[in-house]
N, C-alpha and C. Protein backbone atom coordinates (compact mmCIF):
# COMPACT_ATOMS: atom_id res chain seq x y z
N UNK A 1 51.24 -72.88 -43.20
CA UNK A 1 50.35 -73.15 -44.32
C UNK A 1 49.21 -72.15 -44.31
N UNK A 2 48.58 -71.86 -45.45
CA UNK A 2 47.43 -70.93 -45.38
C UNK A 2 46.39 -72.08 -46.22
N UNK A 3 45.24 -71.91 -45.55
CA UNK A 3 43.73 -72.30 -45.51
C UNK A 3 42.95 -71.22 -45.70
N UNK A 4 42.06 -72.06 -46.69
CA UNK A 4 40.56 -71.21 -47.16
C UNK A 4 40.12 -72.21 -46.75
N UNK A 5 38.80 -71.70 -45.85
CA UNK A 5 37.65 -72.23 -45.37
C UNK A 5 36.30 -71.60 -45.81
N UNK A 6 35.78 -72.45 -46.36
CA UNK A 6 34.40 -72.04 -47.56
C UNK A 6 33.57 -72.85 -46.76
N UNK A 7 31.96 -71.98 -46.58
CA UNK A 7 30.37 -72.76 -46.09
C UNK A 7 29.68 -71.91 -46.62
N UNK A 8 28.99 -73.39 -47.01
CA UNK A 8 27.65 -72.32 -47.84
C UNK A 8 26.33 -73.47 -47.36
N UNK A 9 25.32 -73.22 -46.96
CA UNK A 9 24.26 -73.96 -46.01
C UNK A 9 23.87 -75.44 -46.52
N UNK A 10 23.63 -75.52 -47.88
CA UNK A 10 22.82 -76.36 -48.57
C UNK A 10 23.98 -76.98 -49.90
N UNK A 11 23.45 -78.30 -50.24
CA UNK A 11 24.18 -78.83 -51.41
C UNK A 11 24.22 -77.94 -52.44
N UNK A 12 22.68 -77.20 -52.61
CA UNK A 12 22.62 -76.94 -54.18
C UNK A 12 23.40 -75.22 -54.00
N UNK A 13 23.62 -74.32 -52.86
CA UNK A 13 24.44 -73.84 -53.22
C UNK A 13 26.24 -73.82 -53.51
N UNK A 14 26.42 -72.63 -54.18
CA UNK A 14 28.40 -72.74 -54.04
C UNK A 14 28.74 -71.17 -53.75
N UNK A 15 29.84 -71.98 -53.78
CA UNK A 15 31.04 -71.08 -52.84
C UNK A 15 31.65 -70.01 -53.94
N UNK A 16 31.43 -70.01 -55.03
CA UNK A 16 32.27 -69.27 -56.41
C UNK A 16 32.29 -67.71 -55.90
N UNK A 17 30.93 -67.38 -54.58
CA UNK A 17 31.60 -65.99 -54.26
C UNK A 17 32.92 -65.63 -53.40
N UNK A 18 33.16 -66.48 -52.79
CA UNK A 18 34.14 -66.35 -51.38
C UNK A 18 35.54 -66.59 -51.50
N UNK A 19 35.86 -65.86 -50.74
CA UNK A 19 37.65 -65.81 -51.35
C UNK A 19 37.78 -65.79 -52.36
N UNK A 20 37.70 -65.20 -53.66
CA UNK A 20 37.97 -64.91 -55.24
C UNK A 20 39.54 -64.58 -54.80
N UNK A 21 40.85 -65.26 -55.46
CA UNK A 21 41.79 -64.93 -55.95
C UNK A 21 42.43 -64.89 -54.30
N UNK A 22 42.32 -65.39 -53.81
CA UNK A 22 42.75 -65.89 -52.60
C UNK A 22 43.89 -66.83 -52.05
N UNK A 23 45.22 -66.91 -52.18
CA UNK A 23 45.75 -67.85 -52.81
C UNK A 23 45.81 -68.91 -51.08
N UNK A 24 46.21 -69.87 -51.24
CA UNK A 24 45.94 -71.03 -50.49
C UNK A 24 47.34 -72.08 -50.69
N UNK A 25 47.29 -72.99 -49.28
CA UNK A 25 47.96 -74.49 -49.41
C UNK A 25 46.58 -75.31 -49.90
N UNK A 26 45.55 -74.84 -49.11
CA UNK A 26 44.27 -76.01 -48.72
C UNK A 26 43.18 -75.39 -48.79
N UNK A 27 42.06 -76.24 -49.48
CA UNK A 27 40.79 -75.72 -49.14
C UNK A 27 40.08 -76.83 -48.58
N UNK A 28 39.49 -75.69 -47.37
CA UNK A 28 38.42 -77.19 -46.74
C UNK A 28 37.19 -76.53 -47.12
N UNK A 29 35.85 -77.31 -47.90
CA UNK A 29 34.56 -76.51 -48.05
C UNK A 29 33.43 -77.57 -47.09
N UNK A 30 32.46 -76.63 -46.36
CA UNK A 30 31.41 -77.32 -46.35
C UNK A 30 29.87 -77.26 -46.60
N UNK A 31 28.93 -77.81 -46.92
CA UNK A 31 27.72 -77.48 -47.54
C UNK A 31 26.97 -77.58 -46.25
N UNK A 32 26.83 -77.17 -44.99
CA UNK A 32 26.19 -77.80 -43.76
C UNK A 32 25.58 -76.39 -43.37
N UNK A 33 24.59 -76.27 -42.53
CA UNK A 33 24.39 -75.00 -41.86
C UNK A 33 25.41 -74.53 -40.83
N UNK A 34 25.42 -73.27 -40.27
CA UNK A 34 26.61 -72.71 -39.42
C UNK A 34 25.78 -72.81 -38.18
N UNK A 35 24.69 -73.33 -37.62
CA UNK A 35 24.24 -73.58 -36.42
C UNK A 35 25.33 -74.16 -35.54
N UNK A 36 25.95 -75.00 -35.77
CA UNK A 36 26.55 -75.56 -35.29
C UNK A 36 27.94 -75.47 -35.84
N UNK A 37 29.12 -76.21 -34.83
CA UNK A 37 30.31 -76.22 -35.26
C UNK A 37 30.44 -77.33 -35.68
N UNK A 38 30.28 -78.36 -35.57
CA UNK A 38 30.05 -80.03 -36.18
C UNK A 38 30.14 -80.27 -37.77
N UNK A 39 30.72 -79.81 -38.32
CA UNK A 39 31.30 -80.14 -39.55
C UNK A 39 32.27 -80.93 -40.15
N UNK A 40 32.48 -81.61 -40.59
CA UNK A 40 33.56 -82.09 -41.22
C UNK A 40 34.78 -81.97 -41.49
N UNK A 41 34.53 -80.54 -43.07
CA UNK A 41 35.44 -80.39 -43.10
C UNK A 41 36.30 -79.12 -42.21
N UNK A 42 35.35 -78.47 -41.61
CA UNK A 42 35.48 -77.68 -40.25
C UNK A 42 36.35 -78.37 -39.28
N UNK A 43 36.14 -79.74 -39.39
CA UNK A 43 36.69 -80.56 -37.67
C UNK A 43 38.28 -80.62 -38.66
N UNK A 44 38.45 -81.23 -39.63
CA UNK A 44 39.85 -81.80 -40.01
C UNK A 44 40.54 -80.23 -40.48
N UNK A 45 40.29 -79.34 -40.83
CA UNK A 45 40.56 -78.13 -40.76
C UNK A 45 41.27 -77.29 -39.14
N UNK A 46 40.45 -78.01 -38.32
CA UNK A 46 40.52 -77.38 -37.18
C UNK A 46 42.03 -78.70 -36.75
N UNK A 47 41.67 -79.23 -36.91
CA UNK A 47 42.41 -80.52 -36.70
C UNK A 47 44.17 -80.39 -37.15
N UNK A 48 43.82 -79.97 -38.43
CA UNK A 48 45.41 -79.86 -39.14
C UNK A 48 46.21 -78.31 -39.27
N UNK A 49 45.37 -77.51 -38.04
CA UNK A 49 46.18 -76.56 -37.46
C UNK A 49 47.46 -76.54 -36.99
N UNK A 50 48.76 -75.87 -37.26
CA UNK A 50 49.76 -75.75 -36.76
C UNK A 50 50.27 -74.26 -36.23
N UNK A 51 51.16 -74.27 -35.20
CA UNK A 51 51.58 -73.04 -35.27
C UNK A 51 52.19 -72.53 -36.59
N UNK A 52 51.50 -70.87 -36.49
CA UNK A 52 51.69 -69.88 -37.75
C UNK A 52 50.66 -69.95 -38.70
N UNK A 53 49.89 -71.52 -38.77
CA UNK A 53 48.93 -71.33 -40.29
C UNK A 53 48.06 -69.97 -40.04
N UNK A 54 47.62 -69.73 -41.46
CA UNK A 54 46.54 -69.04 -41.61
C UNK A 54 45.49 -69.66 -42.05
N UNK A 55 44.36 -68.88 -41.57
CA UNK A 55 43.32 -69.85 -42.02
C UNK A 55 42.09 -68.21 -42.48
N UNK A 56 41.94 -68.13 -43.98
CA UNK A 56 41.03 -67.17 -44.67
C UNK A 56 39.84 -67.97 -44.45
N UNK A 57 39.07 -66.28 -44.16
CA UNK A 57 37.07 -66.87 -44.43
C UNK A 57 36.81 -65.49 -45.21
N UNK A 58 35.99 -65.97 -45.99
CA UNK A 58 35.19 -65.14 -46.77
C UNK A 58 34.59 -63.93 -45.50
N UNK A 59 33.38 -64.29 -44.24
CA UNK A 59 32.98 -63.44 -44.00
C UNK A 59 32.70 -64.42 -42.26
N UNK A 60 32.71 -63.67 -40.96
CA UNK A 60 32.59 -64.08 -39.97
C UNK A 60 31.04 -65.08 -40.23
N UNK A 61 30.12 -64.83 -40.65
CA UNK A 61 28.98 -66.14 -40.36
C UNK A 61 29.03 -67.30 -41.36
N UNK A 62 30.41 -67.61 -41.69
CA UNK A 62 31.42 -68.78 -43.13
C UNK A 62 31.32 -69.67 -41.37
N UNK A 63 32.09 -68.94 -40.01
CA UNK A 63 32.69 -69.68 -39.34
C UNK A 63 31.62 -70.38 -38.22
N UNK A 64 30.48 -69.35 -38.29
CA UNK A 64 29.32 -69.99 -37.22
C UNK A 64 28.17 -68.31 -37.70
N UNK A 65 27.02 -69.24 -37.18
CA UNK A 65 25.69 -68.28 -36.91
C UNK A 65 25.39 -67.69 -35.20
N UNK A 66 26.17 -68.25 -34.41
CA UNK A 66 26.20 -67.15 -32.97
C UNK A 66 27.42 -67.33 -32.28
N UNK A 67 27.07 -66.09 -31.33
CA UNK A 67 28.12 -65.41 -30.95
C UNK A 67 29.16 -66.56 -30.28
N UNK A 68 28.93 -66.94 -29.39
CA UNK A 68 29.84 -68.10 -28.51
C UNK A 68 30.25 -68.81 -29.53
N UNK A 69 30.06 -69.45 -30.33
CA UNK A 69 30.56 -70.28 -31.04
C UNK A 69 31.54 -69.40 -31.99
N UNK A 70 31.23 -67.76 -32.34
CA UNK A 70 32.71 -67.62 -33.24
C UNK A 70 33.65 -66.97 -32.43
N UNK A 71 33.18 -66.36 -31.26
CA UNK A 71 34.20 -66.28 -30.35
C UNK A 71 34.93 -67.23 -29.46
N UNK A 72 34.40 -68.56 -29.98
CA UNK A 72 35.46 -69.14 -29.22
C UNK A 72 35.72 -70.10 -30.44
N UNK A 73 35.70 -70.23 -31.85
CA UNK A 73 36.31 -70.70 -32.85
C UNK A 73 37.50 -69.87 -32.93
N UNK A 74 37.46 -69.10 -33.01
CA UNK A 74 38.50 -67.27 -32.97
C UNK A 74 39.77 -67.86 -32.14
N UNK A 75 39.19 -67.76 -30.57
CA UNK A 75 40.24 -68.33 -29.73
C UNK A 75 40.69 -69.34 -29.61
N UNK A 76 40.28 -70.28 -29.70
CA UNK A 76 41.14 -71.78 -30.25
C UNK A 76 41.59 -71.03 -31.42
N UNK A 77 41.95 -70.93 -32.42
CA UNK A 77 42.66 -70.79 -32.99
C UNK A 77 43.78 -69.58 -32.85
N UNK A 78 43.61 -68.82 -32.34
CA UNK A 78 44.53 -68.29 -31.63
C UNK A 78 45.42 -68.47 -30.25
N UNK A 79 44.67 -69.71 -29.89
CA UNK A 79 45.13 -70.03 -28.66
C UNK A 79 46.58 -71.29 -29.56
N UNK A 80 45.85 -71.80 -30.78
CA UNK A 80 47.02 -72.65 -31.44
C UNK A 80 48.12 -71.77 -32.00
N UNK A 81 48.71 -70.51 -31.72
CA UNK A 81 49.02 -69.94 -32.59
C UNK A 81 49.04 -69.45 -33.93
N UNK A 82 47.74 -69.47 -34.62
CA UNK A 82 47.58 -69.45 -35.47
C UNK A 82 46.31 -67.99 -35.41
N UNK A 83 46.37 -68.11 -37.21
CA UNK A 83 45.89 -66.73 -37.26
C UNK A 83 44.32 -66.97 -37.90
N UNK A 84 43.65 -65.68 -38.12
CA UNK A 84 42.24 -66.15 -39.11
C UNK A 84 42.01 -64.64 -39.76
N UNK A 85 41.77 -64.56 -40.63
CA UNK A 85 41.57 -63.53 -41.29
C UNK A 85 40.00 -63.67 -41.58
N UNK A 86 39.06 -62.05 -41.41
CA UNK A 86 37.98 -62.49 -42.05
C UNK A 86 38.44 -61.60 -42.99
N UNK A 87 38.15 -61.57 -44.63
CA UNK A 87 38.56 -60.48 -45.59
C UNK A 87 37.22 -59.63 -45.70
N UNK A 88 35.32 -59.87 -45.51
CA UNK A 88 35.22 -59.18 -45.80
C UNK A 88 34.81 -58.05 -44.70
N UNK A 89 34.95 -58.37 -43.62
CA UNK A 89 35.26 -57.44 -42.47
C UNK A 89 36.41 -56.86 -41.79
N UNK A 90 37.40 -57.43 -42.75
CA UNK A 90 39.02 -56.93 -43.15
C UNK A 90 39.09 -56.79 -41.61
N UNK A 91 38.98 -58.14 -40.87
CA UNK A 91 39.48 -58.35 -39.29
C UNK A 91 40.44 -59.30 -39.42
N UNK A 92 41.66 -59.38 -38.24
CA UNK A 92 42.32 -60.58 -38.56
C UNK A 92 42.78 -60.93 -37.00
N UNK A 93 42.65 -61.77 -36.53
CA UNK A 93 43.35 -62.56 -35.33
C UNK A 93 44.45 -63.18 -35.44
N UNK A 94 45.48 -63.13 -34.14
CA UNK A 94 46.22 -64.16 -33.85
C UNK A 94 46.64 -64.16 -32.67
N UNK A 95 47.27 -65.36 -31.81
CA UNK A 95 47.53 -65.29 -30.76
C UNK A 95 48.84 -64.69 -30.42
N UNK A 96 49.42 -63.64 -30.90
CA UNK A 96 50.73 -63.15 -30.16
C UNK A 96 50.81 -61.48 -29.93
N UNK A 97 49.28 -60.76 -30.77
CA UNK A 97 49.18 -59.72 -29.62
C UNK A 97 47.38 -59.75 -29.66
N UNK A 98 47.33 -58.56 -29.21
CA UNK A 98 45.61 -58.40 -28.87
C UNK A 98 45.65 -56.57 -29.05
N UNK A 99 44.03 -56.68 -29.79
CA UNK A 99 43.79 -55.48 -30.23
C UNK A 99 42.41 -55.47 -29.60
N UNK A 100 41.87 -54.93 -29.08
CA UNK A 100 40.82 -54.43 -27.94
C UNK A 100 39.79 -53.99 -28.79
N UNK A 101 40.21 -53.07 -29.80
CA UNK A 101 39.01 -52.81 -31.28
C UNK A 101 38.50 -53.91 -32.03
N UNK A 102 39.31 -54.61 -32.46
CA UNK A 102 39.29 -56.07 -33.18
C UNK A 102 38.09 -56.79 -32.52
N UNK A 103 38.41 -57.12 -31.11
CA UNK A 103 37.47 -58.06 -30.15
C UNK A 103 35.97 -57.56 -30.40
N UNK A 104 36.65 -56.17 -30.39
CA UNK A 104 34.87 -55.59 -29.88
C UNK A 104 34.13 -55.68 -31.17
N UNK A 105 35.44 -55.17 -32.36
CA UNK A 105 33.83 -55.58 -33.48
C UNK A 105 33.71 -57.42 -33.80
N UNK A 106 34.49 -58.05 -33.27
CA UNK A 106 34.04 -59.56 -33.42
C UNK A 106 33.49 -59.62 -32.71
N UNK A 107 32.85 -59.36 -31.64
CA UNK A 107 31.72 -59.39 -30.64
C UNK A 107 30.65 -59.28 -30.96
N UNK A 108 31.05 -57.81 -31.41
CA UNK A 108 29.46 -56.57 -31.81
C UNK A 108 29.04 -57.54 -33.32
N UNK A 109 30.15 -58.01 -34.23
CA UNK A 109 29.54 -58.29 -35.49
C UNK A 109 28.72 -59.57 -35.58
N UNK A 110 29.41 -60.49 -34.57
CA UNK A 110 29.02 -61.97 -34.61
C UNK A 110 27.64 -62.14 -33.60
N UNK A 111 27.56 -61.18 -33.12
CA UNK A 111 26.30 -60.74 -32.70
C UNK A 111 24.87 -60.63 -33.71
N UNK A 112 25.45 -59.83 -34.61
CA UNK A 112 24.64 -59.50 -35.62
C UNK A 112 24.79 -60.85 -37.11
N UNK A 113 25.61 -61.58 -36.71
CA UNK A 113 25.31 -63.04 -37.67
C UNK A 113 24.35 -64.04 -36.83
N UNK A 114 24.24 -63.39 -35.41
CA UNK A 114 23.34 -64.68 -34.76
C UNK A 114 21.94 -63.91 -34.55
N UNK A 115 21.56 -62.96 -35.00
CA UNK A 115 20.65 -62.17 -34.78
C UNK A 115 20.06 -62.39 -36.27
N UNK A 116 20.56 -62.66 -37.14
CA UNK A 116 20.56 -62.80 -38.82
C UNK A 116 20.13 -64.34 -38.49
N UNK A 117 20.32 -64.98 -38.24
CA UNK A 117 19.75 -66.64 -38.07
C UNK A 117 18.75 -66.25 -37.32
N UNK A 118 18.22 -66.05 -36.25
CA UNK A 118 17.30 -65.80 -35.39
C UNK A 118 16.07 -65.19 -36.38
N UNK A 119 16.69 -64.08 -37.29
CA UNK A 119 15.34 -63.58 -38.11
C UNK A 119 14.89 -64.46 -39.10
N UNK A 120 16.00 -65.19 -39.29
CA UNK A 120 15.68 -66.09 -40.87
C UNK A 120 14.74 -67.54 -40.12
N UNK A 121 15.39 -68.12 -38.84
CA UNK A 121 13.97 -68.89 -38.25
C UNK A 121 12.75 -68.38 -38.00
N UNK A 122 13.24 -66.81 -37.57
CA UNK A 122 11.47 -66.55 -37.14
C UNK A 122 10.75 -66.53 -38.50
N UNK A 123 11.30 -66.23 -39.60
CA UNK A 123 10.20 -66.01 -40.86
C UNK A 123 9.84 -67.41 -41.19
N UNK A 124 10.79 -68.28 -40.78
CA UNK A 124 10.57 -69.55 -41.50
C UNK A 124 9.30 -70.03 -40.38
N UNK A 125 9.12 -69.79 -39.69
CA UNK A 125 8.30 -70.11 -38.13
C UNK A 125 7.05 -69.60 -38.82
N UNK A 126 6.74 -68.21 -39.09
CA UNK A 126 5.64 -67.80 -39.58
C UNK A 126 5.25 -68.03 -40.89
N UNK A 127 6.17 -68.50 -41.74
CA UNK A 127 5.65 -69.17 -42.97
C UNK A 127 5.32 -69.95 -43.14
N UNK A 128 5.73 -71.06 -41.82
CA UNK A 128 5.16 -72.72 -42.14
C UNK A 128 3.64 -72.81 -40.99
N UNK A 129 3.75 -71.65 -39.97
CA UNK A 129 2.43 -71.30 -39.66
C UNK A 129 0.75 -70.88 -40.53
N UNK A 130 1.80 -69.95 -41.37
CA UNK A 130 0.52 -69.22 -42.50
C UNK A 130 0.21 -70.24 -43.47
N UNK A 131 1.18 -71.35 -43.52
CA UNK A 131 0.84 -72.93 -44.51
C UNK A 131 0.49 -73.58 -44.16
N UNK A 132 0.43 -73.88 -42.83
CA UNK A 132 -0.44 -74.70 -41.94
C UNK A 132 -2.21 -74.25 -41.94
N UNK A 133 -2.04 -73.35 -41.83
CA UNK A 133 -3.46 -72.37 -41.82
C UNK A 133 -4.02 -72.26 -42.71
N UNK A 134 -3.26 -72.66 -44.01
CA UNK A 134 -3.72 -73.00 -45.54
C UNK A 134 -4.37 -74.15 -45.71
N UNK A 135 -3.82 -75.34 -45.01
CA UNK A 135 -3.70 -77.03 -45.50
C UNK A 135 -2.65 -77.17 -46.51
N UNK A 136 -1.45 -75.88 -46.24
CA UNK A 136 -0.49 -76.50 -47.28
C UNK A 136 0.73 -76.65 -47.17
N UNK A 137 0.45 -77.46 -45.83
CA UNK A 137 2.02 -77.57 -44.98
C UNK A 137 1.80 -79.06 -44.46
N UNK A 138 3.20 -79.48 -44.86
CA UNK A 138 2.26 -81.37 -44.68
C UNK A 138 3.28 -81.46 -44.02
N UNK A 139 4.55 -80.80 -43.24
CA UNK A 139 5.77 -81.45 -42.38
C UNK A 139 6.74 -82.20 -43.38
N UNK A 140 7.71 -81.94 -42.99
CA UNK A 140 8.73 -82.61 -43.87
C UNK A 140 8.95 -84.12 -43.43
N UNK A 141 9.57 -84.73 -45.18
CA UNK A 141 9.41 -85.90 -44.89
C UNK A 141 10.26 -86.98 -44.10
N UNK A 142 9.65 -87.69 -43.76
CA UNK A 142 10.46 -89.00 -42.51
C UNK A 142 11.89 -89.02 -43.18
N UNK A 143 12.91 -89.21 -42.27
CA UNK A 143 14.48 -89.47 -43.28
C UNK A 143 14.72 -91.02 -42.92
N UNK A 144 13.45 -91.70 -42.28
CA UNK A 144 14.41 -93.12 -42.43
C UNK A 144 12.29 -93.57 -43.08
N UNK A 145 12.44 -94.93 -42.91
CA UNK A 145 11.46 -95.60 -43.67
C UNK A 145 10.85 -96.47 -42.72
N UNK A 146 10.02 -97.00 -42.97
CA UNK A 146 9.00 -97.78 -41.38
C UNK A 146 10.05 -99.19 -41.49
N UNK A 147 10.87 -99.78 -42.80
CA UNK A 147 11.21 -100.84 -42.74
C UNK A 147 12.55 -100.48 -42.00
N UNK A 148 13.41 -99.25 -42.19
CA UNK A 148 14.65 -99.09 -41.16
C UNK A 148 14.25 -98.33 -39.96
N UNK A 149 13.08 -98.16 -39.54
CA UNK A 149 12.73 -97.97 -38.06
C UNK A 149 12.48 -99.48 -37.68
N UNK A 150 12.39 -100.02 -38.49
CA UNK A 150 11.68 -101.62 -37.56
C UNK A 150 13.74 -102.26 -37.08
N UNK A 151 14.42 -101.59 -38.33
CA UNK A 151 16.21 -102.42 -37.78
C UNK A 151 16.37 -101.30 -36.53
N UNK A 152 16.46 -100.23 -36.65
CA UNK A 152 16.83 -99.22 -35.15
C UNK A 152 16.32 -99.96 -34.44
N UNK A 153 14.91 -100.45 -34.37
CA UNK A 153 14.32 -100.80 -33.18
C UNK A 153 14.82 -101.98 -32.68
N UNK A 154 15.21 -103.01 -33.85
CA UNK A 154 15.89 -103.93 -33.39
C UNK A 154 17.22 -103.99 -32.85
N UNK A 155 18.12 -103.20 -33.55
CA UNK A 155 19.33 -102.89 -33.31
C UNK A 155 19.40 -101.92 -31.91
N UNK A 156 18.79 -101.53 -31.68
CA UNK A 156 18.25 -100.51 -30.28
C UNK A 156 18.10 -101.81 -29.10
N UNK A 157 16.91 -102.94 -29.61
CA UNK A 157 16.84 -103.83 -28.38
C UNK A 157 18.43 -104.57 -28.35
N UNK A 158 19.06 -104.68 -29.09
CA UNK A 158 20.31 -105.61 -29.21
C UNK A 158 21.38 -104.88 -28.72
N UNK A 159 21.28 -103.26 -27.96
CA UNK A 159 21.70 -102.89 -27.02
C UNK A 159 23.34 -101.98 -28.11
N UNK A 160 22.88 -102.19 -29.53
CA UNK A 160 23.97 -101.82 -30.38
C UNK A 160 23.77 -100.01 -29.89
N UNK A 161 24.86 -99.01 -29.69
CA UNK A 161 24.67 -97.88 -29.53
C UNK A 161 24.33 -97.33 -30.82
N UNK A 162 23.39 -96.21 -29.89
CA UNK A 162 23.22 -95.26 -31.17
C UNK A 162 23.79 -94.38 -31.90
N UNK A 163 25.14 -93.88 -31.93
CA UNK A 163 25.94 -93.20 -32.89
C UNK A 163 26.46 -94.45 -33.71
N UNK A 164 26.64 -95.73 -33.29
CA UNK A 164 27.02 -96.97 -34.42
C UNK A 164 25.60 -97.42 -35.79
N UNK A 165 24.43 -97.03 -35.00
CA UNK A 165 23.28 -96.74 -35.49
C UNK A 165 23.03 -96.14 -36.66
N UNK A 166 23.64 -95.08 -35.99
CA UNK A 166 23.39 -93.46 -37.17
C UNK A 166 24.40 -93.21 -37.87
N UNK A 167 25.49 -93.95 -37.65
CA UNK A 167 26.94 -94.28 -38.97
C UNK A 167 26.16 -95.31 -39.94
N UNK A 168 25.71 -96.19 -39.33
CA UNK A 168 25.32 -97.41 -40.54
C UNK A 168 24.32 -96.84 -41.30
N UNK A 169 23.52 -96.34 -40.79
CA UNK A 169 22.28 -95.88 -41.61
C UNK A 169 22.34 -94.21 -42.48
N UNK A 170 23.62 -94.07 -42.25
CA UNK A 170 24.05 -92.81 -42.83
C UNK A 170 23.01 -91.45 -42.17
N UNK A 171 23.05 -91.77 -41.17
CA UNK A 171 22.31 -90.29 -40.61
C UNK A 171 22.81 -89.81 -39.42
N UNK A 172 21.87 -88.98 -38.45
CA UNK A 172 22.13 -88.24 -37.38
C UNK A 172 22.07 -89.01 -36.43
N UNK A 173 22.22 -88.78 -34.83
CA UNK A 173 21.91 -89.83 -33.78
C UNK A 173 20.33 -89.24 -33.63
N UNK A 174 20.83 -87.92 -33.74
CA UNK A 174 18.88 -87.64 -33.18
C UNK A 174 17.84 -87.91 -34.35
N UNK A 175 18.17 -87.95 -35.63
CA UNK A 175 17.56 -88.30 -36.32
C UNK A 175 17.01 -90.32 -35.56
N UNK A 176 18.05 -91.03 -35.34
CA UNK A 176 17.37 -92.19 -34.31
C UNK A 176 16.56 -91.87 -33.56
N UNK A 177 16.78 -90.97 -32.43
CA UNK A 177 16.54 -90.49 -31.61
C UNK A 177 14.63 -90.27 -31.94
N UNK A 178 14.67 -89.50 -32.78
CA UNK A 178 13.31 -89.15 -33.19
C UNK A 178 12.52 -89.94 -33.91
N UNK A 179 13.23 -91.40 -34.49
CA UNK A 179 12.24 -92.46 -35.33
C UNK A 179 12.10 -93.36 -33.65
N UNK A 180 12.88 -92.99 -33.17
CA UNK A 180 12.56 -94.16 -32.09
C UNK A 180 11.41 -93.71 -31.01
N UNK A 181 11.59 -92.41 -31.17
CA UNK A 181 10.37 -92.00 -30.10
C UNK A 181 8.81 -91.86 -31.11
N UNK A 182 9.38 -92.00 -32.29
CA UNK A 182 7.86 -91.47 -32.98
C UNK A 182 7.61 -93.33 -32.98
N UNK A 183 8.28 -93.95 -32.88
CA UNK A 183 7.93 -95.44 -33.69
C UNK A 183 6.87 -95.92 -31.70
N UNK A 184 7.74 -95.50 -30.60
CA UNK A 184 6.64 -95.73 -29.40
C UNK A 184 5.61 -94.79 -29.02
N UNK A 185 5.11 -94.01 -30.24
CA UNK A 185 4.05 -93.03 -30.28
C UNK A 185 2.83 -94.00 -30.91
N UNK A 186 3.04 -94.79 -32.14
CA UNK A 186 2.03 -95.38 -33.19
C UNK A 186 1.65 -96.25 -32.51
């Protein structure tokens, strides 16, 4: 089977640049940042690998923002027999030979997608500094509410775990994690 795998950071953007005319069995898309590999439709993608699929990306930082993480997205999937094409660094992997050039510019390039996140935090670092320094940086806002920190807290003493927590309440664990430590701060 061949797969297109589309990410683009945020809801309000899309994908209408990536893979144009690309033909496909499947598309998995996700709207999440590439910090991480923890995606969705990333995991069931990764998931419904078989030997031979292909799996298209628009561009190596579609698959992650640093290096370890796309070099070893790369190899699991080559370790499944399967292949990955990036088209616009016209690189392609698979596990049944090895090209020594290939590696090195997925090295050298995915280098330079985690070096590209690194600059885009540091500006964001000094912009919410120079707004702070304004009075016009107020921190972003709480994602749960003082009335569902008061259920975590309860549901926390009632010994319920916290990833069952952060399913019910439709969020993160550390997002708990962080109402629960700010709620024994007040």
């Amino acid at each position: 089977m061949i797969f297109n795998y589309l990410r683009v950071s945020t809801v309000t953007q899309n994908t209408e640049r990536q893979l144009l005319d690309i033909p496909c069995d499947r598309t998995y898309t996700d709207k999440l940042s590439g910090k991480d590999t923890i995606r969705p439709e990333f995991t069931l993608m990764m998931n419904n690998l078989r030997k031979g699929d292909l799996v298209n990306v628009h561009s190596l930082d579609r698959v992650g923002r640093n290096t370890k993480d796309i070099l070893s997205i790369v190899q699991e999937i080559k370790d499944k027999d399967c292949l990955i094409k990036f088209h616009k660094e016209n690189l392609t992997f698979d596990g049944t030979k090895s090209d020594i050039y290939s590696e090195l510019m997925l090295t050298i390039l995915s280098g330079f997608a985690e070096f590209e996140r690194n600059i885009i935090l540091e500006r964001q670092r000094e912009g919410i500094s120079i707004a702070k320094q304004n009075g016009k940086y107020k921190g972003g806002k709480p994602k749960l509410s003082q009335e569902q920190i008061l259920t975590v807290k309860k549901l926390k003493e009632d010994a319920v775990p916290i990833a069952k927590i952060a399913r019910d309440m439709s969020c993160t664990r550390q997002t708990i994690y962080n109402a629960l430590k700010r709620s024994t701060h007040s």
